[in-house]
C-alpha atoms as a PDB file:
ATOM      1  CA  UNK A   1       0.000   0.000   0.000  1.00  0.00           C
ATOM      2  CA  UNK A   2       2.505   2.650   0.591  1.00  0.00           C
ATOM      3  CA  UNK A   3       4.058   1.874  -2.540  1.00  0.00           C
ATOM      4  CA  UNK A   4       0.849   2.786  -4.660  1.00  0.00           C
ATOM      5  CA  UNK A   5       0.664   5.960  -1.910  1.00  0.00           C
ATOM      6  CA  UNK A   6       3.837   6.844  -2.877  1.00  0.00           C
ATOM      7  CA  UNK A   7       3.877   6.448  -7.047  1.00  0.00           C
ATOM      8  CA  UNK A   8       0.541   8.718  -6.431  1.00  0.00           C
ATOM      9  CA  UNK A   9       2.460  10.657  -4.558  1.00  0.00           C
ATOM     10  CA  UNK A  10       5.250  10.476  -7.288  1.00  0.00           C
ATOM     11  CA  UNK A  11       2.317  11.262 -10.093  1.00  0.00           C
ATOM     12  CA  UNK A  12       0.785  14.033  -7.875  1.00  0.00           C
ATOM     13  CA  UNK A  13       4.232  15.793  -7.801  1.00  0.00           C
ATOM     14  CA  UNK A  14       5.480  15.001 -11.537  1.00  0.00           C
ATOM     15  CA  UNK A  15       1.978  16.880 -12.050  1.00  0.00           C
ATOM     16  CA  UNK A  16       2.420  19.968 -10.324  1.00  0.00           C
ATOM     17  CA  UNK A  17       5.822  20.092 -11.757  1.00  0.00           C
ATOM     18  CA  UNK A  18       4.333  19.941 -15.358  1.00  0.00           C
ATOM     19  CA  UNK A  19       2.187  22.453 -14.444  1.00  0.00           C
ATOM     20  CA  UNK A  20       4.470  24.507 -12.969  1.00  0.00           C
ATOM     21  CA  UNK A  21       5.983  24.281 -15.868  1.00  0.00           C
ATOM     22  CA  UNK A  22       3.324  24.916 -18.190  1.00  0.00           C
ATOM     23  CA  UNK A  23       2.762  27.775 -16.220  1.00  0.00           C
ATOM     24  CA  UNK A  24       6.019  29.261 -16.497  1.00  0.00           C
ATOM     25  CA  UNK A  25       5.687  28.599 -20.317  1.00  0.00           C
ATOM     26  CA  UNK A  26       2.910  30.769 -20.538  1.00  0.00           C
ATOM     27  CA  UNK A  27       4.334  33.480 -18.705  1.00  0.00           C
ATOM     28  CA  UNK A  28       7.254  33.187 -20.653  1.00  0.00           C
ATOM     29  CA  UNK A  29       4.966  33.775 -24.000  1.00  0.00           C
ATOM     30  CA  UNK A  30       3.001  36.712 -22.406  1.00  0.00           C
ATOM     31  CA  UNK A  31       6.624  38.595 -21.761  1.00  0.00           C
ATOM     32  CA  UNK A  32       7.501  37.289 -25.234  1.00  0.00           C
ATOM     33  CA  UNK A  33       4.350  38.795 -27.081  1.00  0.00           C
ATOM     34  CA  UNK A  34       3.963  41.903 -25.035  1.00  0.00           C
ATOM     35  CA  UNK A  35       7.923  42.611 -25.689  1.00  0.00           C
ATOM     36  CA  UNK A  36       7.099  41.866 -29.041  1.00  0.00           C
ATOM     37  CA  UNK A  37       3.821  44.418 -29.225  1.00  0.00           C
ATOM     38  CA  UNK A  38       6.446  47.470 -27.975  1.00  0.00           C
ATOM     39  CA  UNK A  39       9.046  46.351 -30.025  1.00  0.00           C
ATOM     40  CA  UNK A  40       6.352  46.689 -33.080  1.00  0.00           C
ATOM     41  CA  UNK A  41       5.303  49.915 -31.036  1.00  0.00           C
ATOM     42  CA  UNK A  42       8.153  51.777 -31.237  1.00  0.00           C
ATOM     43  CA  UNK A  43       9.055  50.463 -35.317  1.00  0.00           C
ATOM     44  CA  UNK A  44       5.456  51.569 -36.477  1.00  0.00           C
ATOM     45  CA  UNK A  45       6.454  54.926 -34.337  1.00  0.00           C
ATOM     46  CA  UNK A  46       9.610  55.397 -36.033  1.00  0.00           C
ATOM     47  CA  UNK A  47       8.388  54.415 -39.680  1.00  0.00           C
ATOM     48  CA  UNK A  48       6.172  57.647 -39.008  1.00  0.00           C
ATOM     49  CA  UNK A  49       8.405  59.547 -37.699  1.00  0.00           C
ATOM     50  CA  UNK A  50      10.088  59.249 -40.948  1.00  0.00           C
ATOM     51  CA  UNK A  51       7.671  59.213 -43.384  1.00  0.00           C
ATOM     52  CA  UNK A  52       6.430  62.119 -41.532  1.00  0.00           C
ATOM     53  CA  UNK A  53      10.365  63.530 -41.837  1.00  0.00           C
ATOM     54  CA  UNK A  54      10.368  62.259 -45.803  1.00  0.00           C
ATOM     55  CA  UNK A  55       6.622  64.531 -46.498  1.00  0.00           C
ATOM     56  CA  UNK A  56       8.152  67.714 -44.788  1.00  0.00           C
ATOM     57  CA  UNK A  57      11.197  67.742 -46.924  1.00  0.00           C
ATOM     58  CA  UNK A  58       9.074  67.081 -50.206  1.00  0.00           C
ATOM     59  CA  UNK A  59       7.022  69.854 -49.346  1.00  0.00           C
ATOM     60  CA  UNK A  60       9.554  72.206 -48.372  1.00  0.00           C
ATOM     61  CA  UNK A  61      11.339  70.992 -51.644  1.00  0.00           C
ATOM     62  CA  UNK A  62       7.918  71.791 -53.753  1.00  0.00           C
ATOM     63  CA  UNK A  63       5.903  74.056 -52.350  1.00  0.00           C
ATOM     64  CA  UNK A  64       8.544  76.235 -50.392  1.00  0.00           C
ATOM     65  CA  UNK A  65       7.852  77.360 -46.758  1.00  0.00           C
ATOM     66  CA  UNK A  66       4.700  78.762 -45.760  1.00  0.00           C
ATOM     67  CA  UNK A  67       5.940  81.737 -45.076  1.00  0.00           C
ATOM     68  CA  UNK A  68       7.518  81.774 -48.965  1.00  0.00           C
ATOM     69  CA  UNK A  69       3.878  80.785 -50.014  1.00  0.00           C
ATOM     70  CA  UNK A  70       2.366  83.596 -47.897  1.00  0.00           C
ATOM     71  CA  UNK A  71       4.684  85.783 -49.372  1.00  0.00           C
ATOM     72  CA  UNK A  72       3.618  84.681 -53.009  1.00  0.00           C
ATOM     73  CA  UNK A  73      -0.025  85.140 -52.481  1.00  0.00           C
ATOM     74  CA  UNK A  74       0.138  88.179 -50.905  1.00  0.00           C
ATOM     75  CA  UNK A  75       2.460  89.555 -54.124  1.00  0.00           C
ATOM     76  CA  UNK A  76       0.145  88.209 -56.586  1.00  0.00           C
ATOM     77  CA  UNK A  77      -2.958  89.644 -54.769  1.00  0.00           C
ATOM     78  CA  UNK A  78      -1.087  93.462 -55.097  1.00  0.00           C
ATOM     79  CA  UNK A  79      -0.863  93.140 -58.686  1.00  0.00           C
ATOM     80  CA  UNK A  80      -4.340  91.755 -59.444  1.00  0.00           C
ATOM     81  CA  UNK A  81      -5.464  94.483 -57.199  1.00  0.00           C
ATOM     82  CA  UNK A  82      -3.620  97.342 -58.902  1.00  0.00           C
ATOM     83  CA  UNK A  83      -4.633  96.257 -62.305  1.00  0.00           C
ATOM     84  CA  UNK A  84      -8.096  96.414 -61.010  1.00  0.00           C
ATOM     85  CA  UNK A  85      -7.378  99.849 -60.045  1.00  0.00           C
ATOM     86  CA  UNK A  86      -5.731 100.598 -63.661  1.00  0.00           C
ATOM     87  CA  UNK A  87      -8.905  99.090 -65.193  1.00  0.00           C
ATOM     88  CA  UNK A  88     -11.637 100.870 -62.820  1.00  0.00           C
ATOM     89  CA  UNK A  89      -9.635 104.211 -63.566  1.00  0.00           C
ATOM     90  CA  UNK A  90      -9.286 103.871 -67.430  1.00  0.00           C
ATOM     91  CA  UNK A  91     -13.276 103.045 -67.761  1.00  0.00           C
ATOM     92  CA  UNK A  92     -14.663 104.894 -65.090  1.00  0.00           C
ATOM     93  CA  UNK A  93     -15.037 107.955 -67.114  1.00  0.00           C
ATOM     94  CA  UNK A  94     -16.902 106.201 -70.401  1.00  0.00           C
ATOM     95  CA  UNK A  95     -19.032 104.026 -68.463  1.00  0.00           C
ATOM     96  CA  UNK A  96     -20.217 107.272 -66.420  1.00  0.00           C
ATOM     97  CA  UNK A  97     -21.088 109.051 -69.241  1.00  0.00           C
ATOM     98  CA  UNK A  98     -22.713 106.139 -70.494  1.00  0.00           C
ATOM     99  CA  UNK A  99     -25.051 106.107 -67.886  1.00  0.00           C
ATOM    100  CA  UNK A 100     -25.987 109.599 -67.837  1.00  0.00           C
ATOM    101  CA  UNK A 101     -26.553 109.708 -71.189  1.00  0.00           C
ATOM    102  CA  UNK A 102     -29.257 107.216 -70.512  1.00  0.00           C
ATOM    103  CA  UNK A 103     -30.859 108.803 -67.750  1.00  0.00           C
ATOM    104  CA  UNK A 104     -31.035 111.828 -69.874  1.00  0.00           C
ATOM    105  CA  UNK A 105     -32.352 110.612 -73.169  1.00  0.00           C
ATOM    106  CA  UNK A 106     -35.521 109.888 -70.987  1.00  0.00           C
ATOM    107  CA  UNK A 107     -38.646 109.970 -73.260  1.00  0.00           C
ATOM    108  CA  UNK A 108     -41.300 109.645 -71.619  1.00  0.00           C
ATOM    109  CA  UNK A 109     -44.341 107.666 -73.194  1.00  0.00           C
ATOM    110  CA  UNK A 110     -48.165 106.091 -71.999  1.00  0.00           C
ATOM    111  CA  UNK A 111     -47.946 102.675 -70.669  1.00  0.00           C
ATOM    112  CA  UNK A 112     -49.426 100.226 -73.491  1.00  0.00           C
ATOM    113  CA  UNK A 113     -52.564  99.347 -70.667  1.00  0.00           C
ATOM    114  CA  UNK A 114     -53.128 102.967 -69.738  1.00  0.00           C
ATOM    115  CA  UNK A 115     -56.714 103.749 -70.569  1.00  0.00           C
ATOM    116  CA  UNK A 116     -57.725 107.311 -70.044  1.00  0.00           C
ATOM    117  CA  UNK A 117     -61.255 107.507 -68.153  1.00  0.00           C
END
């Protein structure tokens, strides 16, 4: 009898050692993957950093600064503006006398439904 005690006990032990084991396994994985996850973390960070890096230089490269862009609009806007002015100033004087030529050639005539009464 206390040789089928003790291979129970034997079993009950070699058990608990596989599970320890097992157990240790598992936390072995969980460190694994969650070093893995900020491992990937910190790539996918870096990969942005420098695409983010790459899309500043490419716009610098095409588009200038903003402050160069600013610059350029702000240039362009003063010409259009003073050609405006050039246009407004060289028709301003025909297109007035236009009008007033109309208002004075006024002739006045009966409405086509006036009926006298």
């Amino acid at each position: 009898m206390t040789s089928q005690t003790q291979g129970i006990q034997q079993l009950l032990a070699a058990e608990k050692k596989a599970a320890e084991k097992v157990a240790e396994a598992r936390k072995r994985k969980a460190r694994r993957l969650k070093q893995a996850k900020e491992e990937a973390t910190e790539e996918i960070e870096k990969y942005r950093q420098e695409r983010e890096r790459q899309f500043k230089d490419f716009e610098a490269k095409h588009m200038g600064s903003r402050e160069d862009v600013a610059a350029k609009i702000r240039a362009d806007t003063q010409v259009k503006l003073s050609q405006m002015e050039k246009a407004i100033a060289n028709r301003k004087d025909p297109v007035i006398k236009e009008i007033l030529q109309y208002i004075y050639q006024i002739e006045p005539e009966k409405h086509r439904n006036y009926q006298r009464k």
